[in-house]
Protein backbone atom coordinates (compact mmCIF):
# COMPACT_ATOMS: atom_id res chain seq x y z
CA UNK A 1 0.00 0.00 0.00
CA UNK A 2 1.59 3.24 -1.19
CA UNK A 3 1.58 6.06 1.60
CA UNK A 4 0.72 9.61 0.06
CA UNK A 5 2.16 12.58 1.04
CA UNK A 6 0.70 13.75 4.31
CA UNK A 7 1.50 15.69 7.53
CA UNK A 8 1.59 12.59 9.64
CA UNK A 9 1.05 12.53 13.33
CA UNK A 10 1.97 10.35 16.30
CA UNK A 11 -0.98 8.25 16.71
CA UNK A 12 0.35 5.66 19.57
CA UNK A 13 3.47 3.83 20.95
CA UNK A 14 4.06 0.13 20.67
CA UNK A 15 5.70 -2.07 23.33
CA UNK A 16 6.67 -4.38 20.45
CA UNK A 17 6.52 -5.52 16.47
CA UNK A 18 2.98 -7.58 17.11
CA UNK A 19 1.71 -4.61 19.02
CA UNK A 20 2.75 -2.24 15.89
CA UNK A 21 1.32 -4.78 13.46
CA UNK A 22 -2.01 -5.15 15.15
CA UNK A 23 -2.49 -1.26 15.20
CA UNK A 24 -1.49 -1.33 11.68
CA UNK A 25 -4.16 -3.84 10.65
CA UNK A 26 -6.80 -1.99 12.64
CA UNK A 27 -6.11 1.35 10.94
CA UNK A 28 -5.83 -0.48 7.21
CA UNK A 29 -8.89 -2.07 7.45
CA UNK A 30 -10.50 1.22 8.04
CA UNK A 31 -8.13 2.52 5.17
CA UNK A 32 -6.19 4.99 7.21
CA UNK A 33 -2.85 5.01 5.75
CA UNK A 34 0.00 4.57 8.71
CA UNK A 35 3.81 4.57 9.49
CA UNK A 36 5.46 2.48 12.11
CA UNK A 37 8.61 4.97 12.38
CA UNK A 38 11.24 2.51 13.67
CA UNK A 39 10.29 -0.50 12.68
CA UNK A 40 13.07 -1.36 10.08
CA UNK A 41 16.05 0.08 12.61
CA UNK A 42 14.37 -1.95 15.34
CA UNK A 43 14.32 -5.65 13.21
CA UNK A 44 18.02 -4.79 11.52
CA UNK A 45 19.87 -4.30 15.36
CA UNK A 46 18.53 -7.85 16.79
CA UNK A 47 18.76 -7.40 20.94
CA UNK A 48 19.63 -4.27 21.04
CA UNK A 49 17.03 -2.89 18.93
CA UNK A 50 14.44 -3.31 21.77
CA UNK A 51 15.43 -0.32 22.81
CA UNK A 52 14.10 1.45 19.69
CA UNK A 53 10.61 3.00 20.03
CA UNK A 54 7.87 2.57 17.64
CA UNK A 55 5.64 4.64 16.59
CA UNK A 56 2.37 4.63 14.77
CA UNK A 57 2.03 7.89 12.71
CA UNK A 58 -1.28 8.56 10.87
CA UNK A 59 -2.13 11.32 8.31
CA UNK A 60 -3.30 14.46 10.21
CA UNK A 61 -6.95 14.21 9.10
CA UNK A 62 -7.54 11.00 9.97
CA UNK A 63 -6.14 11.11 13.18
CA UNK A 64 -9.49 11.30 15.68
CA UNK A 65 -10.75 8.74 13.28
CA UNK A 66 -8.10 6.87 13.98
CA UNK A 67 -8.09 7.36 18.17
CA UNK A 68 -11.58 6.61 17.79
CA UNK A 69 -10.63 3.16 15.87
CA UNK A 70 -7.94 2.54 18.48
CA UNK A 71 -10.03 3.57 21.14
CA UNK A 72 -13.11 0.97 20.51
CA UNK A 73 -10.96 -1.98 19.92
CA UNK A 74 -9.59 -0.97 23.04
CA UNK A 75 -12.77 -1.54 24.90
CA UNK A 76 -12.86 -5.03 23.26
CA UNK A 77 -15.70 -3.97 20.61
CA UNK A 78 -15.37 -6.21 17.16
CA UNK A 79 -14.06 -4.45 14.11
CA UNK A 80 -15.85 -3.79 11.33
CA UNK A 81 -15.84 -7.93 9.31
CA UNK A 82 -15.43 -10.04 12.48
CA UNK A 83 -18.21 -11.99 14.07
CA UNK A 84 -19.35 -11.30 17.06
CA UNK A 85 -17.93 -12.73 19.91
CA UNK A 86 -19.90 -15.74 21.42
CA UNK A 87 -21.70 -15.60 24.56
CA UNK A 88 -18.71 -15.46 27.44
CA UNK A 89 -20.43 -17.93 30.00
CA UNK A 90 -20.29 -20.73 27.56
CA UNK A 91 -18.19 -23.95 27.91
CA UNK A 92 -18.80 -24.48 24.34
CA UNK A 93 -16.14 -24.02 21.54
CA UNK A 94 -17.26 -21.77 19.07
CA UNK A 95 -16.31 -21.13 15.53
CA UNK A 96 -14.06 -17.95 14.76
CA UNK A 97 -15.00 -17.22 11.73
CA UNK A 98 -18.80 -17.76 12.26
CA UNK A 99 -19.02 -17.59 16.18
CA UNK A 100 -21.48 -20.62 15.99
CA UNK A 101 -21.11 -23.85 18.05
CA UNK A 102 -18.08 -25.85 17.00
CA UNK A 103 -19.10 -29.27 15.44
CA UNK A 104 -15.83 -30.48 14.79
CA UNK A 105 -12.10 -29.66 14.48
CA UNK A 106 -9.46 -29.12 11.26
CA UNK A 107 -7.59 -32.14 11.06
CA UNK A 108 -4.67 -29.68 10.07
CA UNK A 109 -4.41 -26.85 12.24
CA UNK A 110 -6.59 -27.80 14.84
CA UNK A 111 -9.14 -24.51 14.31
CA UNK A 112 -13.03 -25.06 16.00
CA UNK A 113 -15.45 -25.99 12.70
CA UNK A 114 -18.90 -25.31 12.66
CA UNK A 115 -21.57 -26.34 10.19
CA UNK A 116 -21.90 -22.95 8.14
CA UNK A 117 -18.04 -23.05 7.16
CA UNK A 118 -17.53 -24.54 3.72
CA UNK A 119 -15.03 -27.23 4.44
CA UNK A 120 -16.54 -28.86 7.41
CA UNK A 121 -17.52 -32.12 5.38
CA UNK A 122 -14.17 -32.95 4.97
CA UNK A 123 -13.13 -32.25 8.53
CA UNK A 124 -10.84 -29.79 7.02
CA UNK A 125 -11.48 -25.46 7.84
CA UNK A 126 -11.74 -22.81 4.86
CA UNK A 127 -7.83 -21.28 5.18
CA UNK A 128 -6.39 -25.15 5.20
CA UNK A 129 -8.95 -26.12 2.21
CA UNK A 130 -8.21 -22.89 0.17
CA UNK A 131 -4.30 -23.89 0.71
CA UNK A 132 -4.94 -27.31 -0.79
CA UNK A 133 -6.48 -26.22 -3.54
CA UNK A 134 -4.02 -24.02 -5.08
CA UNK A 135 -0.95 -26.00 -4.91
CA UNK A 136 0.95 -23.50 -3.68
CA UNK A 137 2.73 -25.83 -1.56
CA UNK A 138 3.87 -28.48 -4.10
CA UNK A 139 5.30 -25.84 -6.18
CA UNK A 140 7.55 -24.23 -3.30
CA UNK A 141 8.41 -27.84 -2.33
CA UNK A 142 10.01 -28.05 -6.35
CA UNK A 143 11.08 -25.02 -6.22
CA UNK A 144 13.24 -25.08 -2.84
CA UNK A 145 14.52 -28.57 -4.33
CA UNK A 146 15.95 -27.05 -7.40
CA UNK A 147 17.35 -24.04 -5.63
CA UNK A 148 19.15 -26.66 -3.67
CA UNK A 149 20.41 -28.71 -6.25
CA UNK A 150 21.29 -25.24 -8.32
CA UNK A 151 23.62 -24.32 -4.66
CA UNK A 152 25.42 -27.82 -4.71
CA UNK A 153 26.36 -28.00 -8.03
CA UNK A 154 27.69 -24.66 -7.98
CA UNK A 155 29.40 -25.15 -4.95
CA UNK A 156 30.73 -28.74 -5.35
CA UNK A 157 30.39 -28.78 -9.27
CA UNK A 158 33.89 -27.38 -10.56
CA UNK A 159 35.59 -29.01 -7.82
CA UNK A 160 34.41 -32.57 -8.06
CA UNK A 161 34.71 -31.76 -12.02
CA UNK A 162 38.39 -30.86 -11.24
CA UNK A 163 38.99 -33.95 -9.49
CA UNK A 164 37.38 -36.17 -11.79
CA UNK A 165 39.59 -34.82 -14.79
CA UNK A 166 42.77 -35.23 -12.89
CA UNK A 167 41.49 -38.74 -12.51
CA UNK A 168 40.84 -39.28 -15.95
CA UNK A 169 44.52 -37.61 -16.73
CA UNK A 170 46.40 -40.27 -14.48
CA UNK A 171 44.84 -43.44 -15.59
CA UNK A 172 45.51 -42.55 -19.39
CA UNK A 173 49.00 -41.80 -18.88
């Protein structure tokens, strides 16, 4: 997402990168355009770039929107796409993509089915069943193997190729 050029404003701190990347979520869902200032320096010094501060800067027009954003998720109210949360006194496991009674688990990843998502039939959930159908994974799985192969040989390749020509040299003279 490209940021225009505004007059950006410090919105909020963050303790740490998941903090920073759940703001940022909030405010792109609502399409307010942010900046974490200090995220890069933080992520490139390892340990010691706890110590860096990040920021959350918004555009200067959109920052009470964006308080008021931060502010309601703050006092646990659902963004704007989720469902609601299920009733809190309930022992039963719920759904989190539906918040209905869970009939059933992903034999994958372990995430609560219920009988509105698509892929409950097959005791598999909607994010594990979309993943299976597009093959992404086979695909990576060839392509890491020829990368590999690709490394070796040019690694080990002039070397063994080296050796086996000296070889070759000795035993026919």
């Amino acid at each position: 997402m490209g940021i225009p050029d505004h007059d950006f404003q410090l919105l909020t701190t963050c303790g740490d990168e998941s903090e920073a990347a759940l703001v940022r979520a909030l405010l792109q869902a609502d399409n307010i355009p942010c900046i974490v200032q200090g995220e890069q320096h933080r992520s490139m010094l390892g340990v010691v770039g706890a110590y860096i501060e990040l920021r959350v800067l918004v555009p200067t027009g959109e920052l009470e929107h964006a308080r008021e954003l931060l502010n309601s998720g703050a006092r646990g109210e659902p963004p704007v796409g989720f469902a609601p949360a299920p009733d809190s006194d309930s022992e039963e496991a719920h759904c989190a993509l539906h918040a209905q009674r869970a009939t059933g688990t992903c034999q994958r990843c372990g995430t609560f089915l219920c009988a509105s998502c698509t892929g409950a039939s097959a005791g598999i959930c909607e994010d594990c069943a979309e993943r299976n159908d597009s093959g992404a994974g086979i695909q990576r799985g060839r392509k890491r193997k020829v990368i590999a192969w690709l490394i070796l040989l040019f690694l080990f390749g002039p070397p063994f190729f080296l050796m086996l020509a000296s070889t070759l040299n000795a035993l026919l003279h």
